[in-house]
PDB file of N, CA and C in Angstrom:
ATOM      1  N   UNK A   1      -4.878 -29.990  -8.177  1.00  0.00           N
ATOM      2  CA  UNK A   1      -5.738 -29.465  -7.132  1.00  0.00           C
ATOM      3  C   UNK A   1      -4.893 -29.359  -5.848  1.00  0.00           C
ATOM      4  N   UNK A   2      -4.269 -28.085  -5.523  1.00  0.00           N
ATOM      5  CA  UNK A   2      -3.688 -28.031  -4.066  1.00  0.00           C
ATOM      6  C   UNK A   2      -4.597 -26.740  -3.692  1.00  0.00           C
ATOM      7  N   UNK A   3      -4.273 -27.112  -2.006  1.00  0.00           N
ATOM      8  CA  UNK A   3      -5.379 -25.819  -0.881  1.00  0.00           C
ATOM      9  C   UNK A   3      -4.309 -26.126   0.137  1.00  0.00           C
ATOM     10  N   UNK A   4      -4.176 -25.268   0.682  1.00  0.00           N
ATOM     11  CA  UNK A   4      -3.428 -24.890   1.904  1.00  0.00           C
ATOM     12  C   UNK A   4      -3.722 -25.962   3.237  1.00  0.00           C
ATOM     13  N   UNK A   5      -3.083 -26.056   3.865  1.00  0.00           N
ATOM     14  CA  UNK A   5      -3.266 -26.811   5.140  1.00  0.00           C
ATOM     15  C   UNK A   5      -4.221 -26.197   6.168  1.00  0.00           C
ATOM     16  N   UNK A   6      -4.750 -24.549   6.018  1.00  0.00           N
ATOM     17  CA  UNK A   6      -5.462 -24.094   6.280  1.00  0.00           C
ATOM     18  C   UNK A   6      -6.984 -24.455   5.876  1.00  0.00           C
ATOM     19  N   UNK A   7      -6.918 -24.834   4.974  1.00  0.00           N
ATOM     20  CA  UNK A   7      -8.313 -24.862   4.019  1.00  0.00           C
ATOM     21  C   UNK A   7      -8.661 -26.099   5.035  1.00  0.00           C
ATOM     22  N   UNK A   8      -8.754 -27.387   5.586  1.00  0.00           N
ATOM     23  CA  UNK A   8      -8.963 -28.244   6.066  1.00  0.00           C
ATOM     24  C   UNK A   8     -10.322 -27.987   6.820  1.00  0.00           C
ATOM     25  N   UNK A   9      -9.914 -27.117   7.430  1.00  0.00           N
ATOM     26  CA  UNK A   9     -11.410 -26.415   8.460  1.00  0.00           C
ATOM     27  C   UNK A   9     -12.296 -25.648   7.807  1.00  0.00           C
ATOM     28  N   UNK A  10     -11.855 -25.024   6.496  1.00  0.00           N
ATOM     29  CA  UNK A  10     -12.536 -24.070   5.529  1.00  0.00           C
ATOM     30  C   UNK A  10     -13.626 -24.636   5.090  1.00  0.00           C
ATOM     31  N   UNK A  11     -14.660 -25.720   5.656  1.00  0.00           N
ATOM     32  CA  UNK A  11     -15.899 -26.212   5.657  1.00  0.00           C
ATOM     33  C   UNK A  11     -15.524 -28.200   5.044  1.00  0.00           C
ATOM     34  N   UNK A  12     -14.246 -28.385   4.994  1.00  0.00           N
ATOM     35  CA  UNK A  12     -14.374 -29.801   4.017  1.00  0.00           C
ATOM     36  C   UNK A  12     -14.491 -30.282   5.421  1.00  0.00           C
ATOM     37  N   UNK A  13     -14.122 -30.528   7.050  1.00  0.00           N
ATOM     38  CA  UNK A  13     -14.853 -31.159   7.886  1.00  0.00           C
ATOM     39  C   UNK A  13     -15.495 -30.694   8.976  1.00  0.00           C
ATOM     40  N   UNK A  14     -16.245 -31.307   9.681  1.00  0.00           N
ATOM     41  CA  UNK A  14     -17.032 -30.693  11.085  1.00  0.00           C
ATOM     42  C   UNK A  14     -17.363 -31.599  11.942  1.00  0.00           C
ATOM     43  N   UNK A  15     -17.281 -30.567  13.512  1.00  0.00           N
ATOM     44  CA  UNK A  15     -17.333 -31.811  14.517  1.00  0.00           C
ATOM     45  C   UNK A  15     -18.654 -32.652  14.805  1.00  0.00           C
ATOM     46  N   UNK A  16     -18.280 -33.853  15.448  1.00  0.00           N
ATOM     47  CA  UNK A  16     -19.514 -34.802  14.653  1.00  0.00           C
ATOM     48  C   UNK A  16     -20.276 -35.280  16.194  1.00  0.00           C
ATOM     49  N   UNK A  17     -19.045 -34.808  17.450  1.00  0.00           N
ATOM     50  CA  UNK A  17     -19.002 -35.125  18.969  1.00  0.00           C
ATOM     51  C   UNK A  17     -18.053 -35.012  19.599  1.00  0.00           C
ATOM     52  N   UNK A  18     -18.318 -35.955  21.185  1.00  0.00           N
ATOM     53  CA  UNK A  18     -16.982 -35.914  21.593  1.00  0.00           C
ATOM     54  C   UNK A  18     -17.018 -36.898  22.247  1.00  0.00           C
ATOM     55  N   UNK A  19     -15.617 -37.398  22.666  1.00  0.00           N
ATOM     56  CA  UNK A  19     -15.803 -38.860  23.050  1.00  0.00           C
ATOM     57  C   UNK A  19     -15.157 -38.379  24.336  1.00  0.00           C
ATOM     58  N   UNK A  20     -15.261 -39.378  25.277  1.00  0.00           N
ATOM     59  CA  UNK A  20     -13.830 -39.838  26.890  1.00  0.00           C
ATOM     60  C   UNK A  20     -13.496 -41.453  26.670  1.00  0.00           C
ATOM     61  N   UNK A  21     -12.291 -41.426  26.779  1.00  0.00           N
ATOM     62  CA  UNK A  21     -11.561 -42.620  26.973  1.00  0.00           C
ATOM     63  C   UNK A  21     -10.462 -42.774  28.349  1.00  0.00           C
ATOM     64  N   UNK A  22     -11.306 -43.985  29.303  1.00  0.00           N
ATOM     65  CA  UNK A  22     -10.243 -44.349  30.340  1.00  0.00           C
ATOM     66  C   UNK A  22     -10.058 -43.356  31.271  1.00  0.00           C
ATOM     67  N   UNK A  23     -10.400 -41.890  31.196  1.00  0.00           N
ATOM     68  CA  UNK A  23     -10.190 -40.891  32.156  1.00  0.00           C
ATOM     69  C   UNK A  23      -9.481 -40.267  31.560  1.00  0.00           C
ATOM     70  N   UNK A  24      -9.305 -39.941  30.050  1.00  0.00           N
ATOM     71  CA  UNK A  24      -8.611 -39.271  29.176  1.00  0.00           C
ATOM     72  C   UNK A  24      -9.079 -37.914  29.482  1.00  0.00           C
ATOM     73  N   UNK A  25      -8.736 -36.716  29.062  1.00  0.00           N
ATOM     74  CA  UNK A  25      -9.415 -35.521  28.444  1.00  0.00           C
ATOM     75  C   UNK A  25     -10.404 -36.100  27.119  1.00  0.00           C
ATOM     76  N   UNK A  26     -11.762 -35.234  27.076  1.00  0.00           N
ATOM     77  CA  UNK A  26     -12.265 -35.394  26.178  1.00  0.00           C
ATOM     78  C   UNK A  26     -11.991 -35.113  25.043  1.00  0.00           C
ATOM     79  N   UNK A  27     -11.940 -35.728  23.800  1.00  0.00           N
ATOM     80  CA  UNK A  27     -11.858 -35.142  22.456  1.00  0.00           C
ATOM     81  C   UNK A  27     -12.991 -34.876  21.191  1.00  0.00           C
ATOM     82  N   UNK A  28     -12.356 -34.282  20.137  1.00  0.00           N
ATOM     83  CA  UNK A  28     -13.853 -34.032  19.530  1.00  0.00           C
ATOM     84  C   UNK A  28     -13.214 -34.872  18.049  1.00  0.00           C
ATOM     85  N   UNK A  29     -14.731 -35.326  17.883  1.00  0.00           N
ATOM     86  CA  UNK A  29     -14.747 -36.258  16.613  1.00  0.00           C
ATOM     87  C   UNK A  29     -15.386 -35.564  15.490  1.00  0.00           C
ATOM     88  N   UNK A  30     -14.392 -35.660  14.515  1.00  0.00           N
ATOM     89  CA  UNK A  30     -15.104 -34.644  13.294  1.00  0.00           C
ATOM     90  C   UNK A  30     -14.715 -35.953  12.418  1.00  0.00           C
ATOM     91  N   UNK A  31     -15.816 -35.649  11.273  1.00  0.00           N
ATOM     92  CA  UNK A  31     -16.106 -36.257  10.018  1.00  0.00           C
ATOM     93  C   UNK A  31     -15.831 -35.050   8.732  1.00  0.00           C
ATOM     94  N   UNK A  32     -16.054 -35.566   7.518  1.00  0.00           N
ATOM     95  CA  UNK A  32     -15.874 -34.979   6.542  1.00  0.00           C
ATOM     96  C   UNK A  32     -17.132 -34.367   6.178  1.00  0.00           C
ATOM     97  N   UNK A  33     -17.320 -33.409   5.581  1.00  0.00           N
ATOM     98  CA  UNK A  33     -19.043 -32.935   5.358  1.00  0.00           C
ATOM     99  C   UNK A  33     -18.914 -33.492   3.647  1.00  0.00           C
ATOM    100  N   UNK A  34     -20.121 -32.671   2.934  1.00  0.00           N
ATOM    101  CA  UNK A  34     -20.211 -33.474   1.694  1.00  0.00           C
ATOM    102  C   UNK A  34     -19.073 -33.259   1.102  1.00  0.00           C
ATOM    103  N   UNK A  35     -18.720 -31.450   1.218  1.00  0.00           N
ATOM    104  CA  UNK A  35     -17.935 -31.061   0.052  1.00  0.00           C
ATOM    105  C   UNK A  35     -16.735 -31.711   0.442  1.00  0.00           C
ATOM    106  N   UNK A  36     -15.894 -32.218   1.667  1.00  0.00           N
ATOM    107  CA  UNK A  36     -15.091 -32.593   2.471  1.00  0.00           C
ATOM    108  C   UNK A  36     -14.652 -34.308   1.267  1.00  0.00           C
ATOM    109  N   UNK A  37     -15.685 -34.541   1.937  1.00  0.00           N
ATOM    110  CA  UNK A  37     -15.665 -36.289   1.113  1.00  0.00           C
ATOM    111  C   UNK A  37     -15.448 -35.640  -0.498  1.00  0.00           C
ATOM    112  N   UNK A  38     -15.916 -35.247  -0.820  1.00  0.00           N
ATOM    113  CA  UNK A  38     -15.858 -35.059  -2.618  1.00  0.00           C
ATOM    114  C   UNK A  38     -14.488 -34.492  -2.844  1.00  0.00           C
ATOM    115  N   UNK A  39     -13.790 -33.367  -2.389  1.00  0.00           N
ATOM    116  CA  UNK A  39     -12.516 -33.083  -2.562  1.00  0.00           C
ATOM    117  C   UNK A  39     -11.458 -34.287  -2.116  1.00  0.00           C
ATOM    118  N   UNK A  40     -11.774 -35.161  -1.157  1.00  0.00           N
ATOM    119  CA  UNK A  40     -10.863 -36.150  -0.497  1.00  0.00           C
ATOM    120  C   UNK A  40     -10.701 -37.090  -1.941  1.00  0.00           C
ATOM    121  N   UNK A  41     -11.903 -37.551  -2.409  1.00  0.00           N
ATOM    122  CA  UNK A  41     -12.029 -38.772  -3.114  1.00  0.00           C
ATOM    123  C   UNK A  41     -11.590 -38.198  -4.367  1.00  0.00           C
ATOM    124  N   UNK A  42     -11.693 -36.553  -5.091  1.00  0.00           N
ATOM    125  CA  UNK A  42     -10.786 -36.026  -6.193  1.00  0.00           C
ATOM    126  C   UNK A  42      -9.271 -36.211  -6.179  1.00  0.00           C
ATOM    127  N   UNK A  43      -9.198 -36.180  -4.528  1.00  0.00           N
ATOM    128  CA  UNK A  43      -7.257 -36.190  -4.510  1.00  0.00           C
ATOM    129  C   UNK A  43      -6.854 -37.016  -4.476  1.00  0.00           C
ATOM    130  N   UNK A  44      -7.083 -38.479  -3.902  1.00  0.00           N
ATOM    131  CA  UNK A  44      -7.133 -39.560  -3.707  1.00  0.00           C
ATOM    132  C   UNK A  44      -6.919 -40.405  -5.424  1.00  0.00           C
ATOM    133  N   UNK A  45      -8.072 -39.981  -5.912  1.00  0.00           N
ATOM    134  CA  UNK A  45      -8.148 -40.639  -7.913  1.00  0.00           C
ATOM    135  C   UNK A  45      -6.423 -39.917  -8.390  1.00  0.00           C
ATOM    136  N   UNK A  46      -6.626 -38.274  -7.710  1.00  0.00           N
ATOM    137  CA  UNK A  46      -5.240 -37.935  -8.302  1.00  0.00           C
ATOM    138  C   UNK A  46      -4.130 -38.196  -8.089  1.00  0.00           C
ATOM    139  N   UNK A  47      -3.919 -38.780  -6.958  1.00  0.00           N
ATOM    140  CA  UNK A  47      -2.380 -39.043  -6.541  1.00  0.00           C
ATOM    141  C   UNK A  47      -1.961 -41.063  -6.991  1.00  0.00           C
ATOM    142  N   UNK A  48      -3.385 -40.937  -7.446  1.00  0.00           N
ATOM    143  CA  UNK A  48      -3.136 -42.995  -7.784  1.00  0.00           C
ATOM    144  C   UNK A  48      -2.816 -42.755  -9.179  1.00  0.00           C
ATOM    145  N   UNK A  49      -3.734 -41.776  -9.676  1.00  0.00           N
ATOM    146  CA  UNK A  49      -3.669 -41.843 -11.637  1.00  0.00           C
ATOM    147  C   UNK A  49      -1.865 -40.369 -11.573  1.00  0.00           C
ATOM    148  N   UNK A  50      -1.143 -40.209 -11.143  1.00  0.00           N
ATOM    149  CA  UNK A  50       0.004 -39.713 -11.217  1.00  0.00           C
ATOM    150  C   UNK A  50       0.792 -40.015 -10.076  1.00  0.00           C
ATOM    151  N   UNK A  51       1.078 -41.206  -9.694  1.00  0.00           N
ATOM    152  CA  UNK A  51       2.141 -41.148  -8.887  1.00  0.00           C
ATOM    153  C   UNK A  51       3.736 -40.979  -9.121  1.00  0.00           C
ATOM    154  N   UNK A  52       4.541 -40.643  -7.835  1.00  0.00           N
ATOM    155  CA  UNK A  52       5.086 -40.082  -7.703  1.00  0.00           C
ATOM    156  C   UNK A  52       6.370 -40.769  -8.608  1.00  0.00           C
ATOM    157  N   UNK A  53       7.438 -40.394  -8.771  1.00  0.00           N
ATOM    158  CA  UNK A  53       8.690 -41.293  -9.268  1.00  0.00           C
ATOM    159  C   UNK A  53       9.420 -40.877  -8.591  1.00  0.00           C
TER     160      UNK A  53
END
């Protein structure tokens, strides 16, 4: 299972808010949506059940 570094935004996460820290610029907090979490936790099983040599 590979997707481009593009695909990331291609719906697997979305912004969730935004935070300020200390007088920082604000930033935005994104989470994973469903399909987001379900592809993470497919790649995750895959890279433990074939690791690398």
């Amino acid at each position: 299972m590979r997707h481009g570094a593009g695909s990331a935004r291609g719906g697997w996460i979305e912004a969730d808010g935004t935070e300020r820290v200390s007088g920082r610029p604000a930033r935005t907090v994104c989470r994973h949506t469903r399909e987001g979490q379900q592809y993470f936790t497919e790649w995750l099983d895959e890279i433990v059940r074939e690791p690398s040599r």
